[in-house]
N, C-alpha and C. Protein backbone atom coordinates (compact mmCIF):
# COMPACT_ATOMS: atom_id res chain seq x y z
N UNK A 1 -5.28 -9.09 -7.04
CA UNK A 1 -5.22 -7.83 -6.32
C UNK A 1 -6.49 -7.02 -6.59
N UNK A 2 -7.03 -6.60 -5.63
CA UNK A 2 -8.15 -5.59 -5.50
C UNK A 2 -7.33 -4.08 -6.87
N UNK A 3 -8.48 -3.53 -7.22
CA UNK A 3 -8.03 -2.79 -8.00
C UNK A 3 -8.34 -1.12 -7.04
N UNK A 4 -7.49 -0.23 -7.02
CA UNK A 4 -7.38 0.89 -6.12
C UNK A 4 -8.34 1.92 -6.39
N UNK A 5 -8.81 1.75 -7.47
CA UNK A 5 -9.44 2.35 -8.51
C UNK A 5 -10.94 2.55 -7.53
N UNK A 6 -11.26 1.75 -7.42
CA UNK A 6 -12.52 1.08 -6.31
C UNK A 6 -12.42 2.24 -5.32
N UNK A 7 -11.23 2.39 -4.93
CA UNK A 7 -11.40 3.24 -3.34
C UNK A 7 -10.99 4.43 -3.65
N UNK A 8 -12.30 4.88 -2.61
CA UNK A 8 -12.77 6.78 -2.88
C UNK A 8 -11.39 7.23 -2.15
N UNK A 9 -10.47 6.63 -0.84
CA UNK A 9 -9.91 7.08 0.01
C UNK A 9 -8.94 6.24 0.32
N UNK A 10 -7.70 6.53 -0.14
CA UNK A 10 -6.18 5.76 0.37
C UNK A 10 -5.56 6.08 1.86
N UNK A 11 -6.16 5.43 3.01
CA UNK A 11 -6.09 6.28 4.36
C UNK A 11 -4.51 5.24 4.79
N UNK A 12 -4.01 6.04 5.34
CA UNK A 12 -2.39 5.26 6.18
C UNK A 12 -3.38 4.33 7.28
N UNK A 13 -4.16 4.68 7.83
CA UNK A 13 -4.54 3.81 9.06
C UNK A 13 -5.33 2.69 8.64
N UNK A 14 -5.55 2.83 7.17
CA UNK A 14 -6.46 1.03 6.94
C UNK A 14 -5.64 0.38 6.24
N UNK A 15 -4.90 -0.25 7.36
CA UNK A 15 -3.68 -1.46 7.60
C UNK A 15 -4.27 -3.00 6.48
N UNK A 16 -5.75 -3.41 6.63
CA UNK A 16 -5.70 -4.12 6.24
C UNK A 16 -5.96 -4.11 4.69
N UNK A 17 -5.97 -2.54 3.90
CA UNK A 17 -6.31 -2.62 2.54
C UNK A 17 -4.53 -2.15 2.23
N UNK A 18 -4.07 -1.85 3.08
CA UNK A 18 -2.56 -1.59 2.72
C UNK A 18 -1.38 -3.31 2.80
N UNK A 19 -1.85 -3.78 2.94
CA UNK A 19 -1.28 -5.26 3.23
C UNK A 19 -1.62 -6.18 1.85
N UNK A 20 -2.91 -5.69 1.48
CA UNK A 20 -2.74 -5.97 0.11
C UNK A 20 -1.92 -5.89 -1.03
N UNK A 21 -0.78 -4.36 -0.78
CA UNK A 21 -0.89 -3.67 -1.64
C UNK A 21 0.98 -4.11 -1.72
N UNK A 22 1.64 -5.07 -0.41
CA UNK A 22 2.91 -4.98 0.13
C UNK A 22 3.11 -6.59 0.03
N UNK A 23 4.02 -7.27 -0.74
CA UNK A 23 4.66 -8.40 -0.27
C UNK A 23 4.66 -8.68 0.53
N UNK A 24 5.38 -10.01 0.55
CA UNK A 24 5.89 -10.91 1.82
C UNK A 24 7.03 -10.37 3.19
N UNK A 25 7.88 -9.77 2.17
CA UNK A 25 9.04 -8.71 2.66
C UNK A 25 9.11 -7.37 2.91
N UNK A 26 7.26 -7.46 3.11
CA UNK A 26 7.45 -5.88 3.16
C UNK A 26 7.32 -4.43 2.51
N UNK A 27 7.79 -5.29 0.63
CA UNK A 27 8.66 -4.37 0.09
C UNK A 27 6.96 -3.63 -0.73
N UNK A 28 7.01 -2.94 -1.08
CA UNK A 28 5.68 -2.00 -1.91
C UNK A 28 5.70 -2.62 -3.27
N UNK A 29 4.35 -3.42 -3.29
CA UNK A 29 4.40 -4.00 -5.00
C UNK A 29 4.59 -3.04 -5.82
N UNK A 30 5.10 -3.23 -6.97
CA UNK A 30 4.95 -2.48 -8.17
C UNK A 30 3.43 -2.24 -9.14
N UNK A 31 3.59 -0.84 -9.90
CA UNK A 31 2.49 -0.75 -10.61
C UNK A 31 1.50 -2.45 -11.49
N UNK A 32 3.13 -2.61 -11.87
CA UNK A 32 2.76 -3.61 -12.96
C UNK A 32 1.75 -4.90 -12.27
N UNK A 33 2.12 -5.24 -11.24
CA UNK A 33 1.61 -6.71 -10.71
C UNK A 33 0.00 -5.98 -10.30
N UNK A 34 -0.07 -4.99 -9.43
CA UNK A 34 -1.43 -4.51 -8.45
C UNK A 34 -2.25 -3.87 -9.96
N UNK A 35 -1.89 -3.36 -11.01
CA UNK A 35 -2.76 -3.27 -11.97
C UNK A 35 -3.54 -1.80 -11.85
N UNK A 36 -2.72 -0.73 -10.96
CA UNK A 36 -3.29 0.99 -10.48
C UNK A 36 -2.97 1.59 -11.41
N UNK A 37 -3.64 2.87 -11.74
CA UNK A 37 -3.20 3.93 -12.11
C UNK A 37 -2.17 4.25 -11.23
N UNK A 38 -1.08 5.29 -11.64
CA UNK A 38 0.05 6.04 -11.49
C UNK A 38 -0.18 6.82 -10.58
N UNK A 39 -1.47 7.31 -10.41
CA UNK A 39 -1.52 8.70 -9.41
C UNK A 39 -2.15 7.50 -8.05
N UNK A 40 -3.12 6.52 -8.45
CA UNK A 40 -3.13 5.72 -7.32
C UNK A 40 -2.35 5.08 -6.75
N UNK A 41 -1.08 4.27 -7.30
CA UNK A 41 0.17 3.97 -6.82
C UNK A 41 0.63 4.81 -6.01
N UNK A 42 0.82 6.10 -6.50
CA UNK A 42 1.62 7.41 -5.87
C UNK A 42 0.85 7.18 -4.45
N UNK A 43 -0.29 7.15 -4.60
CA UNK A 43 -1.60 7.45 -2.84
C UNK A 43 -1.10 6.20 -2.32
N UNK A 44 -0.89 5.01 -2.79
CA UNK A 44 -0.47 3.98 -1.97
C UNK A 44 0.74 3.79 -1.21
N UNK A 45 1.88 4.28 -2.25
CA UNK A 45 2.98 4.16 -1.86
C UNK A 45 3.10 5.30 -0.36
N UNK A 46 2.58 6.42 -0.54
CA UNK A 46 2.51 7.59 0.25
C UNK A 46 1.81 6.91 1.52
N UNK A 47 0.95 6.05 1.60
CA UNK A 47 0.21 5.67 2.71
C UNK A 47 0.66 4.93 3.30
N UNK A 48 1.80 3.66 2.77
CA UNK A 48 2.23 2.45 2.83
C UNK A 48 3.56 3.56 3.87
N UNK A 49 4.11 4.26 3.18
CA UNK A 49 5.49 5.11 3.91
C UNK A 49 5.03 5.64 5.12
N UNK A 50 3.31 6.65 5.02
CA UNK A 50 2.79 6.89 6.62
C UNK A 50 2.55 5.83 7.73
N UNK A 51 2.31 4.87 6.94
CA UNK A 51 1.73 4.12 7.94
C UNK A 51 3.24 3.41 8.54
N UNK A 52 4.11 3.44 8.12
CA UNK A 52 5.67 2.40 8.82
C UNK A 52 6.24 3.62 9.86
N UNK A 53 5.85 4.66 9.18
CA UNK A 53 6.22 5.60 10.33
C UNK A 53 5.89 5.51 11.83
N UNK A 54 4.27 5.52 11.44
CA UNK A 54 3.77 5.69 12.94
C UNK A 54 3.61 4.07 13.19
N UNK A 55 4.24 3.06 12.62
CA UNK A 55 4.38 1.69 13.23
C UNK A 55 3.16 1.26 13.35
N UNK A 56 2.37 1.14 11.64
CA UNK A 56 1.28 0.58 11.90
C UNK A 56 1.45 -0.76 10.71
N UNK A 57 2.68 -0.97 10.03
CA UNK A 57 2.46 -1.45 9.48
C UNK A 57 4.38 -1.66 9.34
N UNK A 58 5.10 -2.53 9.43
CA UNK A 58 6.28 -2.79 9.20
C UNK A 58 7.56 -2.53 8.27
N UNK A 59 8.50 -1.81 8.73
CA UNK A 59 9.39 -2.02 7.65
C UNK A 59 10.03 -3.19 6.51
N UNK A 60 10.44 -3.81 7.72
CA UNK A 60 10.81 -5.39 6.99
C UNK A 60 10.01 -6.20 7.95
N UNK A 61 10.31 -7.50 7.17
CA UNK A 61 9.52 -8.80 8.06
C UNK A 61 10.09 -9.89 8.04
N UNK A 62 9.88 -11.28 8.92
CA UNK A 62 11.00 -11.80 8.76
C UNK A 62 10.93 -12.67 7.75
């Protein structure tokens, strides 16, 4: 896993650094496996939730 740490900017619309960050199912990796700080998790998880909203990025999968 890319480390989050790296990026100046956790944007909902860059689908393909958020796909990194999400299983097979969808589901939002945990701190432990992706290797973030706490407050960067927090920006991911927050981006990962904008982005299913506006259907840029899936709830579940099959």
């Amino acid at each position: 896993m890319n480390n989050a740490t790296n990026l100046k900017y956790i944007d909902y619309k860059d689908t393909e650094t958020l796909k990194k960050y999400i299983n097979l199912h969808a589901r939002i990796v945990s701190k432990k496996y992706t290797k973030v700080s706490a407050r960067n998790q927090r920006k991911i998880s927050e981006a990962v939730k904008r982005a299913r909203f506006m259907g840029f990025l899936p709830y579940v999968s099959k």
